[in-house]
N, C-alpha and C. Protein backbone atom coordinates (compact mmCIF):
# COMPACT_ATOMS: atom_id res chain seq x y z
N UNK A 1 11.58 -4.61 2.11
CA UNK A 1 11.04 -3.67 3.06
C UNK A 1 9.53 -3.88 3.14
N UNK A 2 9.09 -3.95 4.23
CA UNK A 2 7.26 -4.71 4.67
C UNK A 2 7.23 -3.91 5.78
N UNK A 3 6.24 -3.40 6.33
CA UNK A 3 5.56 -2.57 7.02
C UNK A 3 4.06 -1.86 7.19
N UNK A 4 3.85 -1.73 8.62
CA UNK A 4 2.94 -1.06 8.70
C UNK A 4 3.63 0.33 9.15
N UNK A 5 2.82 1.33 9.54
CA UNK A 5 4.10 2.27 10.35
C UNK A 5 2.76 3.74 10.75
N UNK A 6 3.10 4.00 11.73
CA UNK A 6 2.36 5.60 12.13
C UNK A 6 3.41 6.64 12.11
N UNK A 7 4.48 6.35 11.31
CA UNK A 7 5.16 8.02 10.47
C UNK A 7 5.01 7.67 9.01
N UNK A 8 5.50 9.34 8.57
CA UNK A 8 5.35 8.74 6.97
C UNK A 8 5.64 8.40 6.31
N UNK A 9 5.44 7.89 5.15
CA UNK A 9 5.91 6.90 4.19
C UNK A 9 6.93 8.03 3.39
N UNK A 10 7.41 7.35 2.32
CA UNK A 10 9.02 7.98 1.91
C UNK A 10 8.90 7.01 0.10
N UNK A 11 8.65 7.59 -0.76
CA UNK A 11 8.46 7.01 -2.39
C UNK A 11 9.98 6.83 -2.02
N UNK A 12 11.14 7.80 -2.07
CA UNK A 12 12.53 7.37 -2.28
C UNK A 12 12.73 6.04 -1.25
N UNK A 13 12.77 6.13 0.11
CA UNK A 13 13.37 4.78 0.58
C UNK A 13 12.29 3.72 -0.01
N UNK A 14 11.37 3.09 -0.87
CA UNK A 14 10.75 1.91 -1.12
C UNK A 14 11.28 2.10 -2.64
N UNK A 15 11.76 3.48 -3.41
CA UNK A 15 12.43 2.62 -4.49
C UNK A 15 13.83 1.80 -4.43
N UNK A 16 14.41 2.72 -3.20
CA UNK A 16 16.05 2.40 -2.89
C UNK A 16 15.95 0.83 -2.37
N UNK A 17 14.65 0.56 -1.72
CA UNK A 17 14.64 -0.60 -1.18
C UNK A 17 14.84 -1.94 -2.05
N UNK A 18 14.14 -1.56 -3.59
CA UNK A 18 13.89 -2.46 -4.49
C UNK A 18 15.28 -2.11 -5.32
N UNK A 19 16.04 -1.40 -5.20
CA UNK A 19 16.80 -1.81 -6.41
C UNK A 19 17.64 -2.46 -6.72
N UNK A 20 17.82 -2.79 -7.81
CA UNK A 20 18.98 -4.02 -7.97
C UNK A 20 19.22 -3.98 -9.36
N UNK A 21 20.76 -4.52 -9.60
CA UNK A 21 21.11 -4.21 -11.13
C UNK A 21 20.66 -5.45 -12.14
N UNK A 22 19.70 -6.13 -11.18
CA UNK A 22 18.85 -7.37 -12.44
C UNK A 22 17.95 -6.98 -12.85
N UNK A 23 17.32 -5.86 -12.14
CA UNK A 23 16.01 -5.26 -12.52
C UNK A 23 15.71 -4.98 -13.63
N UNK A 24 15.39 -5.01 -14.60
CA UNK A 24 15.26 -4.02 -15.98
C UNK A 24 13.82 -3.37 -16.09
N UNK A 25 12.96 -3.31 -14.78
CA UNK A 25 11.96 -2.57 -14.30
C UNK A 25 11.74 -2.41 -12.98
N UNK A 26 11.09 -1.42 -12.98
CA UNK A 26 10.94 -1.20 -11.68
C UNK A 26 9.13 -0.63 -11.28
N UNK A 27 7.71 -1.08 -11.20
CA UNK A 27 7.08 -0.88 -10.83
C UNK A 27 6.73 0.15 -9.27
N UNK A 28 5.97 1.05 -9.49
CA UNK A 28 5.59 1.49 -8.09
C UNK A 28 4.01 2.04 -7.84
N UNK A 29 3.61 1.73 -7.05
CA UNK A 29 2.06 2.57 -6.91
C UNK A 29 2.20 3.31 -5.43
N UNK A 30 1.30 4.49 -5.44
CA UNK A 30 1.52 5.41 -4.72
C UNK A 30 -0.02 5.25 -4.39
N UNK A 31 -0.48 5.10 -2.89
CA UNK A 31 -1.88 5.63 -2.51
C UNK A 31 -1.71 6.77 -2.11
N UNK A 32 -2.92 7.88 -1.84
CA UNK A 32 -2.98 9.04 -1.41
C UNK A 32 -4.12 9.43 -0.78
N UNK A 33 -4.20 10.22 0.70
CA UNK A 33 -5.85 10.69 0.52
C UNK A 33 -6.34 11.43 -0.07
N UNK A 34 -7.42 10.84 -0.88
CA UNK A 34 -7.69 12.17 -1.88
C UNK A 34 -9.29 12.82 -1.01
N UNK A 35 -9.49 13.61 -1.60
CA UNK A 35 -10.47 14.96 -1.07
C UNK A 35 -11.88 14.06 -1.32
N UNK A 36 -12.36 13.12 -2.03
CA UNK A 36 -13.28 12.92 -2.00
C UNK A 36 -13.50 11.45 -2.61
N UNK A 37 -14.54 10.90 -1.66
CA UNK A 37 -15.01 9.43 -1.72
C UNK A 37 -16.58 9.60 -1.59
N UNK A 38 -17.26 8.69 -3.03
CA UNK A 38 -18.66 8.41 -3.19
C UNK A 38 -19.36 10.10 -3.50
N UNK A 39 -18.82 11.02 -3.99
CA UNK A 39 -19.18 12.30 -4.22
C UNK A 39 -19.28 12.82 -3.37
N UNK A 40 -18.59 12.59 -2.48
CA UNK A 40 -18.71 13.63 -0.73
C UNK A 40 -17.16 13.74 -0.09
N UNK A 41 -17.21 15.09 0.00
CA UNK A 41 -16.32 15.56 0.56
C UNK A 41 -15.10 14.86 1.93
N UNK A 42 -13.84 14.35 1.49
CA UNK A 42 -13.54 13.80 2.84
C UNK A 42 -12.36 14.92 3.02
N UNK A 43 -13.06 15.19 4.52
CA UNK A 43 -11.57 15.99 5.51
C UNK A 43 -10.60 15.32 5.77
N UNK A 44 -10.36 14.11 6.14
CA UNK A 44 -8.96 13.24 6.62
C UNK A 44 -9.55 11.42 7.09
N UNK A 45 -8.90 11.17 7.19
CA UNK A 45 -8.80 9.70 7.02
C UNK A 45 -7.82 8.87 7.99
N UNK A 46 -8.69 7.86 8.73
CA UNK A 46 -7.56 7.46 9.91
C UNK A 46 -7.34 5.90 9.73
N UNK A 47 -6.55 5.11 9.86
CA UNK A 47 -6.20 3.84 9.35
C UNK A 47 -6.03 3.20 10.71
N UNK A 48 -6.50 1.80 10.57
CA UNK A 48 -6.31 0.87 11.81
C UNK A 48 -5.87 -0.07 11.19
N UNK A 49 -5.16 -0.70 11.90
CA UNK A 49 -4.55 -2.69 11.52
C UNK A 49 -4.69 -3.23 12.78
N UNK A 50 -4.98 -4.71 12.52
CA UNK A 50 -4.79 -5.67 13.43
C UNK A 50 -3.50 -5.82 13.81
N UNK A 51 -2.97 -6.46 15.00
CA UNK A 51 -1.72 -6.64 15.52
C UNK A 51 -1.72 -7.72 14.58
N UNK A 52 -1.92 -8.48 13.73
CA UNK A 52 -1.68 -9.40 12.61
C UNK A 52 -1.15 -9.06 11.28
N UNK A 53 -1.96 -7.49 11.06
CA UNK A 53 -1.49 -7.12 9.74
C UNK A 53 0.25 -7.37 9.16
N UNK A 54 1.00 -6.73 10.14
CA UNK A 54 2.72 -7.40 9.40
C UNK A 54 2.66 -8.67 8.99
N UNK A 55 2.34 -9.43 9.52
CA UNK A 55 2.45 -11.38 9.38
C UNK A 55 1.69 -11.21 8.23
N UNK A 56 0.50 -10.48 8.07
CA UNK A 56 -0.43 -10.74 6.71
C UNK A 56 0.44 -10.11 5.48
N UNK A 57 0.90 -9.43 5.77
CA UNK A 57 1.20 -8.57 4.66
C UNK A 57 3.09 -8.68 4.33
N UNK A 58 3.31 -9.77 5.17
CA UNK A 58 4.35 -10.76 4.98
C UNK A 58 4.06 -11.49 4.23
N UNK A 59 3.09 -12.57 4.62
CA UNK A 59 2.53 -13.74 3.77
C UNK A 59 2.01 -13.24 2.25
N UNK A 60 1.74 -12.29 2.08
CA UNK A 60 1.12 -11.95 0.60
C UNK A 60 2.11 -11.57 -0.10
N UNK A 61 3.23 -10.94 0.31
CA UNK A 61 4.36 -10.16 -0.72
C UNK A 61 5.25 -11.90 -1.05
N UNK A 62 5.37 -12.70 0.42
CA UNK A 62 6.05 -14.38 0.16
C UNK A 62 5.27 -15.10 -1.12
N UNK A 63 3.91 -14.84 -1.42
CA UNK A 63 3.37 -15.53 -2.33
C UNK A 63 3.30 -14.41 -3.74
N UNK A 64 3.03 -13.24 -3.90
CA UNK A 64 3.68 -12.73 -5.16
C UNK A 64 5.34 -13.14 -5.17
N UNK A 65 6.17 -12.89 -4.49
CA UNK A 65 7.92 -13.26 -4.53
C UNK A 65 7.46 -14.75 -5.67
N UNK A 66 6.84 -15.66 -4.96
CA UNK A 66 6.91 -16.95 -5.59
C UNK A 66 5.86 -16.93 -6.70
N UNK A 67 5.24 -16.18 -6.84
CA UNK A 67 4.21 -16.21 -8.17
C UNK A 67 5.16 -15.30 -9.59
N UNK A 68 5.72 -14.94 -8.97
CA UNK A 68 6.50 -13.78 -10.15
C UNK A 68 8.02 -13.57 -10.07
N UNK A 69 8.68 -13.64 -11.11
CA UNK A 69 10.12 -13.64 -10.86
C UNK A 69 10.61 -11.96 -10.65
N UNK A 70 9.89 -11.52 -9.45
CA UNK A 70 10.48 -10.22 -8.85
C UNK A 70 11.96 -10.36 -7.85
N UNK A 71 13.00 -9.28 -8.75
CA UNK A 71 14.06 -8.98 -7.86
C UNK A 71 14.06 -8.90 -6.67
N UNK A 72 13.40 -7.78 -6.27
CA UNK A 72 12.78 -7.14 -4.47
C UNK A 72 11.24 -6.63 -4.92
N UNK A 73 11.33 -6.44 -3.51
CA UNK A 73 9.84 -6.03 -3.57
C UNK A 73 9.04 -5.30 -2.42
N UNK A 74 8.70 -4.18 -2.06
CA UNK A 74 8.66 -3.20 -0.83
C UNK A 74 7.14 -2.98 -0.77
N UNK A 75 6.74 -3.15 0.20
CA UNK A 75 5.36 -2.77 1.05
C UNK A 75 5.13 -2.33 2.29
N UNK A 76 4.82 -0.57 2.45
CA UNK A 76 4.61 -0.22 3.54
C UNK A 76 3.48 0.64 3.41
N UNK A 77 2.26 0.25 4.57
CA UNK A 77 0.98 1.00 4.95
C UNK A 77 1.28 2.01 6.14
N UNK A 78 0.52 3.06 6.31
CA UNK A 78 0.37 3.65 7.16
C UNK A 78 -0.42 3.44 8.26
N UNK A 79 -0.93 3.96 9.59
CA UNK A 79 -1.53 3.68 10.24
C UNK A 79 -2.03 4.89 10.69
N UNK A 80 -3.09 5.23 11.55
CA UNK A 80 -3.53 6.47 12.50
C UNK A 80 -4.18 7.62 11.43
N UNK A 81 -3.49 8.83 12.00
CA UNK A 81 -4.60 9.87 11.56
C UNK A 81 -3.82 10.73 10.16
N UNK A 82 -4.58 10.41 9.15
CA UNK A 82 -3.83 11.28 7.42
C UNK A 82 -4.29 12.50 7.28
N UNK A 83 -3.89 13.37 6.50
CA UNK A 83 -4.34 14.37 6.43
C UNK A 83 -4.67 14.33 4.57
N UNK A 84 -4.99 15.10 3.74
CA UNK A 84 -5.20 15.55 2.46
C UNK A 84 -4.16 15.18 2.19
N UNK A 85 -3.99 14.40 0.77
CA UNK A 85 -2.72 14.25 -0.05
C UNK A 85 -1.91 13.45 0.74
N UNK A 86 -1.61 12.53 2.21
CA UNK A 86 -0.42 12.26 3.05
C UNK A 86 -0.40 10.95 1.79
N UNK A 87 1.17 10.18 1.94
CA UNK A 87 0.44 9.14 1.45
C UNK A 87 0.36 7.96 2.51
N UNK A 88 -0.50 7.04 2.15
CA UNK A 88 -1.54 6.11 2.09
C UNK A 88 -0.68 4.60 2.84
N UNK A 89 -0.51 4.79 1.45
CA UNK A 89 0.63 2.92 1.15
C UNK A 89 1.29 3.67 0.32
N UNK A 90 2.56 2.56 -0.04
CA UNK A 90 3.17 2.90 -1.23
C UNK A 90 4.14 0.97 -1.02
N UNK A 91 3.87 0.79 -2.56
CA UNK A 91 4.31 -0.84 -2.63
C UNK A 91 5.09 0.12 -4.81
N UNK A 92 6.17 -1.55 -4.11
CA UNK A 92 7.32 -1.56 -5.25
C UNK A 92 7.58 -2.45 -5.52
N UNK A 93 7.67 -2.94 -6.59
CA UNK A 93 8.47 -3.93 -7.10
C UNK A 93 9.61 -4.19 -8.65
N UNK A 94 10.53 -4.93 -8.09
CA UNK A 94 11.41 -4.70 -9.12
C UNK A 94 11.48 -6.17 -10.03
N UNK A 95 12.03 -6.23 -11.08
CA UNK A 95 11.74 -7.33 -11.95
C UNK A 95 12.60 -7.18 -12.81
N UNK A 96 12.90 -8.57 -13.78
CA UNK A 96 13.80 -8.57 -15.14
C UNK A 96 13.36 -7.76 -15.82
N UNK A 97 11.76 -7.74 -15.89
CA UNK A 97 11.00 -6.83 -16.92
C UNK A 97 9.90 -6.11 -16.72
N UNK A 98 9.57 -5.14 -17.29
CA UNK A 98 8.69 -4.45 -16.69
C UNK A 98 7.09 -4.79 -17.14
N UNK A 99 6.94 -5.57 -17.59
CA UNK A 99 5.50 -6.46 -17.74
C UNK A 99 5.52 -7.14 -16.45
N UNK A 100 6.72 -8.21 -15.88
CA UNK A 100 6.71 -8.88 -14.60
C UNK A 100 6.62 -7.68 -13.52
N UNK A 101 7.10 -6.99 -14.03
CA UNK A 101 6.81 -5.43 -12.43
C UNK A 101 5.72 -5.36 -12.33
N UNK A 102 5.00 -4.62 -13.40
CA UNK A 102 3.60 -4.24 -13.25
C UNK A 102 2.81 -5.37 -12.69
N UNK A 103 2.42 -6.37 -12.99
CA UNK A 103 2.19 -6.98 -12.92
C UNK A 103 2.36 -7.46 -11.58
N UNK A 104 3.55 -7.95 -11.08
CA UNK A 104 3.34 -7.80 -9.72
C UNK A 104 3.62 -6.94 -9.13
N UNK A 105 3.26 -5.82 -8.91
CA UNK A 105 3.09 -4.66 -8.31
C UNK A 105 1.66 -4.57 -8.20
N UNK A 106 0.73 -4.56 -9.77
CA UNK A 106 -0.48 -4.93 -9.12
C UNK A 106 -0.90 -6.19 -8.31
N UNK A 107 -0.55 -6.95 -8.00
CA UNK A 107 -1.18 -7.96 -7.35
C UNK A 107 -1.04 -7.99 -6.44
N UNK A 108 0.39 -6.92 -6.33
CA UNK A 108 1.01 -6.83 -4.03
C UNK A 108 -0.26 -5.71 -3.74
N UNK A 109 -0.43 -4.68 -4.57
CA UNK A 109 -1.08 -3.70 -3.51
C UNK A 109 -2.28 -4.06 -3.81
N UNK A 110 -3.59 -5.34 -4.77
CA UNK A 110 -4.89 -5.99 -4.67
C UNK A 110 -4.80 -6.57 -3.65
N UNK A 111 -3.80 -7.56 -3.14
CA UNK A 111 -4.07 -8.68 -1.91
C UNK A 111 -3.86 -7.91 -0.89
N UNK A 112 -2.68 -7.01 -1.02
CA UNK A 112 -2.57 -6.10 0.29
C UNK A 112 -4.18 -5.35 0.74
N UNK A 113 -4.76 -4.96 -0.29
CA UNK A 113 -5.99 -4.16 0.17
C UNK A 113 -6.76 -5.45 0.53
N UNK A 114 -7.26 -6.55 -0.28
CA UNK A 114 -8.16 -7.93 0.09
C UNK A 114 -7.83 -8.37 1.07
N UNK A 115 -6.53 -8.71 1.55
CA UNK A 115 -6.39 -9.69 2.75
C UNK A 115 -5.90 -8.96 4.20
N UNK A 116 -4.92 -8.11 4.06
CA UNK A 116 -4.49 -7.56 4.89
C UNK A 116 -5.25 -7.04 5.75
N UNK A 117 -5.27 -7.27 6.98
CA UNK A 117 -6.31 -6.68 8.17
C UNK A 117 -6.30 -5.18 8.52
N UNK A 118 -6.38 -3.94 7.45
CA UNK A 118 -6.00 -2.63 7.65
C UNK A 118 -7.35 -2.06 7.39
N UNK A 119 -8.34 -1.34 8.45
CA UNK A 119 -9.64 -0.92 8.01
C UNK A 119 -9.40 0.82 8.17
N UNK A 120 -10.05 1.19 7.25
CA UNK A 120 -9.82 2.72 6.75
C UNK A 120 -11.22 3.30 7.74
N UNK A 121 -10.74 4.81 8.39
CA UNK A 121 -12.28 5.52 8.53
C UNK A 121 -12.20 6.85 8.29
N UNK A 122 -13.07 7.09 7.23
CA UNK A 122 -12.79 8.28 6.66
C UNK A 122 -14.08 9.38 7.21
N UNK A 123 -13.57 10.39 7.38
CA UNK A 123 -14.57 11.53 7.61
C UNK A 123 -14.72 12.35 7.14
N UNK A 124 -16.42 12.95 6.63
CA UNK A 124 -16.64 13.89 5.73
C UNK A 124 -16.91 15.29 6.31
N UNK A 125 -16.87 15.82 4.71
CA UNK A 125 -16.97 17.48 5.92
C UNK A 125 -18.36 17.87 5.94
N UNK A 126 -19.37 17.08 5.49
CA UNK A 126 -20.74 17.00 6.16
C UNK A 126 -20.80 16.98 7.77
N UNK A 127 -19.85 15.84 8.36
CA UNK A 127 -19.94 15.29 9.67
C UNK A 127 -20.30 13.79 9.95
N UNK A 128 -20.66 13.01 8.70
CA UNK A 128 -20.45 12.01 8.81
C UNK A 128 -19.52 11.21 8.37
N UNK A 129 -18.92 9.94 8.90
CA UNK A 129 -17.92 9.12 8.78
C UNK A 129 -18.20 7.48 8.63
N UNK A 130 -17.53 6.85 7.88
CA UNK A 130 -17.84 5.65 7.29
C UNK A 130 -16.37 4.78 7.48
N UNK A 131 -16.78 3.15 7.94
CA UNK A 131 -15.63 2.84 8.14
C UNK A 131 -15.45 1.63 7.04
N UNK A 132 -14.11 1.75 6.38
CA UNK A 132 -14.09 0.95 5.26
C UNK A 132 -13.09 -0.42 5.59
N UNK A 133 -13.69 -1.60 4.97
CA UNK A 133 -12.68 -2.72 5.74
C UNK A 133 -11.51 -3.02 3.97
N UNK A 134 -10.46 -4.09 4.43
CA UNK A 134 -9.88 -4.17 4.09
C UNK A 134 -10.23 -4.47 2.43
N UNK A 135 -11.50 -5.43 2.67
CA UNK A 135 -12.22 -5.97 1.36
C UNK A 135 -13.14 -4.92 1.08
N UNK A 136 -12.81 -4.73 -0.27
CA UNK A 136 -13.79 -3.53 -0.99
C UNK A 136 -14.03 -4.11 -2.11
């Protein structure tokens, strides 16, 4: 399961997505908007992708698949306007073991944030807003 999407994300369908009875782990990370970035207050948070981002964020989960002996493996971003707490992303991965999960689980949702063409713009409740690119 790979996606971008402007409804919301679902923790149960991206574990159901990954499971499998080879697994003997199962990794997951959960993004969220949280209330505050750089010590300032954020009201909500709106997400853009390139009409490229799926193909990107295809190509990165194809090269963890082949870097790591993961069972399945699920990545879906959001898009448009979040509110407090919505979530974010949410990426999974399943594995023989749970050192190979973690493991690649972190590396789907690092490249997903590095490469993937998804730029964040968050707004504060000052009134100013900052737009964040994929590379941080």
């Amino acid at each position: 399961m790979l996606g971008i999407r402007d409804t919301s994300l679902s923790v149960d369908e991206a574990l159901a997505a990954v499971g499998d009875h080879a697994a003997g782990g199962t990794a997951l990370f959960v993004g969220t908007v949280r209330e505050q970035d750089h010590g300032k207050p954020v009201t909500r948070l709106s997400y853009s992708a390139h009409p490229s981002a799926e193909d990107e964020l295809r190509r990165v989960a194809e090269k963890v698949a082949a870097d790591f002996p993961v069972t399945a493996l699920a990545a879906v971003h959001r898009v448009g306007d979040l509110e407090l707490g919505e979530l974010a992303v949410v990426v999974a991965v399943a594995a023989p073991h749970r050192g190979e999960a973690f493991e690649a689980c972190r590396r789907l949702i690092d490249d997903l944030k590095s490469e993937v063409p998804i730029w964040k713009h968050q707004l504060f409740a000052d009134g100013t807003t900052e737009w964040v690119g994929a590379c941080e």
